[in-house]
Protein backbone atom coordinates (compact mmCIF):
# COMPACT_ATOMS: atom_id res chain seq x y z
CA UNK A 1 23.30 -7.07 -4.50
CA UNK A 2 20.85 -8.46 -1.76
CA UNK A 3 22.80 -6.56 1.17
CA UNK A 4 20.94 -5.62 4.36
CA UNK A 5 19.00 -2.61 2.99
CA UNK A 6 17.88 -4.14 -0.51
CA UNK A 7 16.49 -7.11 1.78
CA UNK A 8 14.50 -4.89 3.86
CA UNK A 9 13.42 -3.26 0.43
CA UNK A 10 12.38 -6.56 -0.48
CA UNK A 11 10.52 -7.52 2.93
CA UNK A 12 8.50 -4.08 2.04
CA UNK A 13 6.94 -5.66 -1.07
CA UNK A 14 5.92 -8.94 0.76
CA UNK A 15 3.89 -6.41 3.70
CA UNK A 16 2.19 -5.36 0.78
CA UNK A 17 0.57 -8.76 0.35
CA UNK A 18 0.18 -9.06 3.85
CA UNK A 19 -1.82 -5.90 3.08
CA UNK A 20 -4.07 -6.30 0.63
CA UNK A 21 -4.87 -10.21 2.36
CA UNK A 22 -5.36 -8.52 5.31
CA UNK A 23 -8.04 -5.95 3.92
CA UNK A 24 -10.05 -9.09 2.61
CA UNK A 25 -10.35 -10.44 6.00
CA UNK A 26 -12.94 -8.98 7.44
CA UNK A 27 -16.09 -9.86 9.85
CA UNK A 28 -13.41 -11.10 12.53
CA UNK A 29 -13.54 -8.73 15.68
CA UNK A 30 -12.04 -8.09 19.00
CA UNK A 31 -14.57 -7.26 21.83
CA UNK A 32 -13.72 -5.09 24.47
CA UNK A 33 -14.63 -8.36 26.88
CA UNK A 34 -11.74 -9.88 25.69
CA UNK A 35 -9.63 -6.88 26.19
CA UNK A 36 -6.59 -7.02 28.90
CA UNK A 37 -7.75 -6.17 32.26
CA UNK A 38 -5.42 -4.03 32.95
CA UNK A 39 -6.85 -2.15 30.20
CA UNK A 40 -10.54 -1.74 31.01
CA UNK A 41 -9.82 2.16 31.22
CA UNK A 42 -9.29 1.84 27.70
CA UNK A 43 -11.92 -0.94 26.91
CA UNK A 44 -13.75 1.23 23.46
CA UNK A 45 -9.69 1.14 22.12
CA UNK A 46 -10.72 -2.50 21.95
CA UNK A 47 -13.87 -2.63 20.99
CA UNK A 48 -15.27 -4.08 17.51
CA UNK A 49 -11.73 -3.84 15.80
CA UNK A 50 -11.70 -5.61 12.63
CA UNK A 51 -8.76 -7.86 12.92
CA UNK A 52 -8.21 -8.08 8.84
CA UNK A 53 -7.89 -4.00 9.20
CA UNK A 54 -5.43 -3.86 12.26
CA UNK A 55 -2.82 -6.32 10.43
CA UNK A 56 -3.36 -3.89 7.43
CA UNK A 57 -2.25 -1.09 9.53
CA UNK A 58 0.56 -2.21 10.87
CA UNK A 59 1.55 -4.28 7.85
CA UNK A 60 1.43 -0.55 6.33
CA UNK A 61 3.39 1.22 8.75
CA UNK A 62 6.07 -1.56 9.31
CA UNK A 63 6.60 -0.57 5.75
CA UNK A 64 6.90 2.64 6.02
CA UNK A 65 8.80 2.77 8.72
CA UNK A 66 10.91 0.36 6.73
CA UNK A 67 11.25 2.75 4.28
CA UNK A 68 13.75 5.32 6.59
CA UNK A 69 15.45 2.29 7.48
CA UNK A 70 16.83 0.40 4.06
CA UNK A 71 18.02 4.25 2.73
CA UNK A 72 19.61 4.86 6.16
CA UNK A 73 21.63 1.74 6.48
CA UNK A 74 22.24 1.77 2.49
CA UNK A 75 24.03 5.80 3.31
CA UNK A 76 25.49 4.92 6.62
CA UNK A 77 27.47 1.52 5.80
CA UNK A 78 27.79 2.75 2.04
CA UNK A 79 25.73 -0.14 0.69
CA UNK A 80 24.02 1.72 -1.93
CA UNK A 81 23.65 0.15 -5.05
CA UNK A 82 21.69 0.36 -8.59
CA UNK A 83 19.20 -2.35 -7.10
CA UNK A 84 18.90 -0.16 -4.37
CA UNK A 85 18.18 3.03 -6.49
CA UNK A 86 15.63 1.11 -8.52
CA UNK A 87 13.77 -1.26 -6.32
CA UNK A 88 13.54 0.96 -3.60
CA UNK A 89 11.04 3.81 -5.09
CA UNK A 90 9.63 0.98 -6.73
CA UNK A 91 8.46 -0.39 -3.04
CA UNK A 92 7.05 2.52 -2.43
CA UNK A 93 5.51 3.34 -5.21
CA UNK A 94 3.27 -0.68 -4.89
CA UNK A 95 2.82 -0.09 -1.03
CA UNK A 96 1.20 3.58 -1.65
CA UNK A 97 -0.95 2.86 -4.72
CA UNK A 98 -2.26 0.11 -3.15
CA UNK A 99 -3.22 1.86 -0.44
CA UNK A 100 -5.17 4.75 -2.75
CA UNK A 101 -6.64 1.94 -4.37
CA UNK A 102 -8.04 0.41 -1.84
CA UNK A 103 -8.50 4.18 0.37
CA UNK A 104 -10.38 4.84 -3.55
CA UNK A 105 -12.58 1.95 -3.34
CA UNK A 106 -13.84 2.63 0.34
CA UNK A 107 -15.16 5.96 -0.65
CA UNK A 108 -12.19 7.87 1.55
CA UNK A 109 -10.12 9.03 -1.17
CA UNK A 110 -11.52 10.81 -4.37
CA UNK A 111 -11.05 8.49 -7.24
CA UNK A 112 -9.41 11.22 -9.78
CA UNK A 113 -6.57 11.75 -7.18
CA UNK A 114 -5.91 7.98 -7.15
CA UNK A 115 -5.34 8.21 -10.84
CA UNK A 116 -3.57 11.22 -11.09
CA UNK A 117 -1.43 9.72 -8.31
CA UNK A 118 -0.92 6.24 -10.59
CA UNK A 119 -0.69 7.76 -13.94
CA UNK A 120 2.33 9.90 -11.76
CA UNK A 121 4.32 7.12 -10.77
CA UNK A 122 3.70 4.87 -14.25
CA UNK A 123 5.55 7.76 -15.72
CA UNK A 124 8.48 8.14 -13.47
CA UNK A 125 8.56 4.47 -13.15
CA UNK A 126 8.68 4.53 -17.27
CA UNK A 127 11.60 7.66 -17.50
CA UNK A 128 13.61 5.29 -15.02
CA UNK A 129 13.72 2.74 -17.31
CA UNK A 130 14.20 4.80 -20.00
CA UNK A 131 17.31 6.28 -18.17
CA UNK A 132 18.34 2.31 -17.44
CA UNK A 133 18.46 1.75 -21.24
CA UNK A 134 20.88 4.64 -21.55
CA UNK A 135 22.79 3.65 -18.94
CA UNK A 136 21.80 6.05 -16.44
CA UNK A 137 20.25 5.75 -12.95
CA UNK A 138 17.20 8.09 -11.92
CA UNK A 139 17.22 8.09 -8.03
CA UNK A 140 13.96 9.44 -5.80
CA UNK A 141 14.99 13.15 -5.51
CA UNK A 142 14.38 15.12 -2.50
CA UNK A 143 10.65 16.19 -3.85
CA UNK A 144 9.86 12.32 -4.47
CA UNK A 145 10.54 11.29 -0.77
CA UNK A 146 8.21 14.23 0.91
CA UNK A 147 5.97 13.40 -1.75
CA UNK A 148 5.80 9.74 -0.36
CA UNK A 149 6.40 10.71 3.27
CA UNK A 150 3.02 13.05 3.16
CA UNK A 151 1.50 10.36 0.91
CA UNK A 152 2.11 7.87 3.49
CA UNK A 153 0.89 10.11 6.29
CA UNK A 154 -2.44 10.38 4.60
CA UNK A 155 -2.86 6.70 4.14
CA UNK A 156 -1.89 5.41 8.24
CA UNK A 157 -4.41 8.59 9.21
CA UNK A 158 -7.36 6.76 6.85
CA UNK A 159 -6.39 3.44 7.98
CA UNK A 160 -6.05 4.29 11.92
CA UNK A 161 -9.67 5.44 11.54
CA UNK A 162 -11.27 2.52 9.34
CA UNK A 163 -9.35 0.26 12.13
CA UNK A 164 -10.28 2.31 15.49
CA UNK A 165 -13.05 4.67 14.23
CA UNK A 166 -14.22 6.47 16.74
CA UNK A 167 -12.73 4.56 19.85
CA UNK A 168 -9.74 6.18 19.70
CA UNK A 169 -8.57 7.14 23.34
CA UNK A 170 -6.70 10.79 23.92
CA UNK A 171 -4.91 11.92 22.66
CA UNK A 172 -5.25 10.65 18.96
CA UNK A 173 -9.12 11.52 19.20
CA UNK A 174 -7.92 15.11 19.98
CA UNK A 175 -6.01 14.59 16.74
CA UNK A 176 -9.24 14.19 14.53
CA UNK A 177 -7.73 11.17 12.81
CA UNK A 178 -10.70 9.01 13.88
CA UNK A 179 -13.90 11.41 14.68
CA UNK A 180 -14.13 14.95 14.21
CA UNK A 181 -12.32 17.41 11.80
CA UNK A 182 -10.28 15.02 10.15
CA UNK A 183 -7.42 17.97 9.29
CA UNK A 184 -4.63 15.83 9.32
CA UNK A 185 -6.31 13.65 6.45
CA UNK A 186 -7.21 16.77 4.46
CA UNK A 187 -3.76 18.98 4.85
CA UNK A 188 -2.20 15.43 3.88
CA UNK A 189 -4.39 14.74 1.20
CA UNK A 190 -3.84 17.79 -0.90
CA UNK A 191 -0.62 18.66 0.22
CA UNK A 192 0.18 14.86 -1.26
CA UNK A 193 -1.68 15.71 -4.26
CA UNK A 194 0.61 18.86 -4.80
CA UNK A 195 3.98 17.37 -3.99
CA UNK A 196 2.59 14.46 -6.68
CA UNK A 197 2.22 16.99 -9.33
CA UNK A 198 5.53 18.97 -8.49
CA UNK A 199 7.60 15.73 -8.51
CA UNK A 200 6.09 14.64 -11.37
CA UNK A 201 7.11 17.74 -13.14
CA UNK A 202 10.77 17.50 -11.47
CA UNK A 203 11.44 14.55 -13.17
CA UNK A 204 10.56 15.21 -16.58
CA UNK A 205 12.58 18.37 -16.33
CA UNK A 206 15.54 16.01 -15.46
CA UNK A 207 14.77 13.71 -18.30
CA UNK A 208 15.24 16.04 -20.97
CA UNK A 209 18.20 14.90 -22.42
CA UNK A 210 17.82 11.49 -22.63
CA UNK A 211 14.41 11.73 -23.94
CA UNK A 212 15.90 13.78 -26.90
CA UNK A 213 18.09 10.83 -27.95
């Protein structure tokens, strides 16, 4: 049961309490006199970076790049198992709402889509076990992982710019992830928001029958 891929599951769970400690650590900077020298073209990447945020960020996209990795290796060396199908989405699912949560508290994400996002994935969480009980296995469909992969793109572009803010060098600042238009943080946002709803929807179409018994 605790193969390769379910480990790095697991490991995905523990960056989330990296995380959320990380987010509480704050006041502790990095000046751009104590950046690299070979880096002085670069010195405002540097500057005033709250350390507490930067482990956050990378604690958050470790995870998600984790996330490619455990299905990957599960498909390729045909270690998939029921664990696997359960705990995996369930990763996800604590690693992304606690990003909302805390993207929710912050004042960057509006606080009915966190909900709407929560109350989504209490309710698939809830027809999974529901399926369990009957014997049955609900894995993430094809509409749950774009769901998470937009979902996840939203969250590193808010967390990049709480980290960085506007000392990000070209070309992310041509990006708008820090200052400026901030379109990749509003196409991600909705888009995240729609894929939430449709997925939703997807899986209490599939639930049907056992939800009759």
């Amino acid at each position: 049961m605790l193969n390769l891929p379910n480990t790095i599951t697991l490991s995905r769970i523990l960056l989330v309490i990296i995380f959320t400690i990380a987010l509480t650590a704050d006041g502790v900077t990095v000046s751009a006199s104590r950046a690299p020298m070979d880096a002085v073209e670069y010195a405002g990447f540097f500057s005033a970076l709250s350390i507490g945020s930067c482990v956050a960020l990378w604690a958050f996209i470790i995870g998600a790049i984790s996330d490619f990795f455990d299905g990957y290796l599960a498909r390729k060396y045909n270690l998939v198992t029921n664990f696997g199908k359960l705990i995996d989405p369930l990763a996800d699912k604590i690693l992304v709402c606690a990003a909302f949560v805390y993207l929710s508290a912050v004042g960057m994400c509006p606080f009915w889509v966190t909900i709407i996002i929560l109350f989504r994935e209490f309710l698939v969480t809830g027809l999974r076990q529901l399926a369990v009980e009957q014997g049955k296995v609900m894995a993430a469909d094809r509409s749950g992982k774009w769901k998470t992969a937009v979902q996840l793109t939203y969250c590193i572009s808010c967390l990049v710019h709480l980290c960085y803010a506007g000392n990000l060098p070209e070309p992310l600042r041509s990006l708008s992830i820090g200052e400026g238009g901030y379109w990749l943080r509003e196409i991600s946002l909705w888009l995240s928001l729609a894929l939430t709803l449709w997925s939703g929807l997807n899986y209490c179409i599939k639930s049907r029958d056992f939800l009759k018994n």
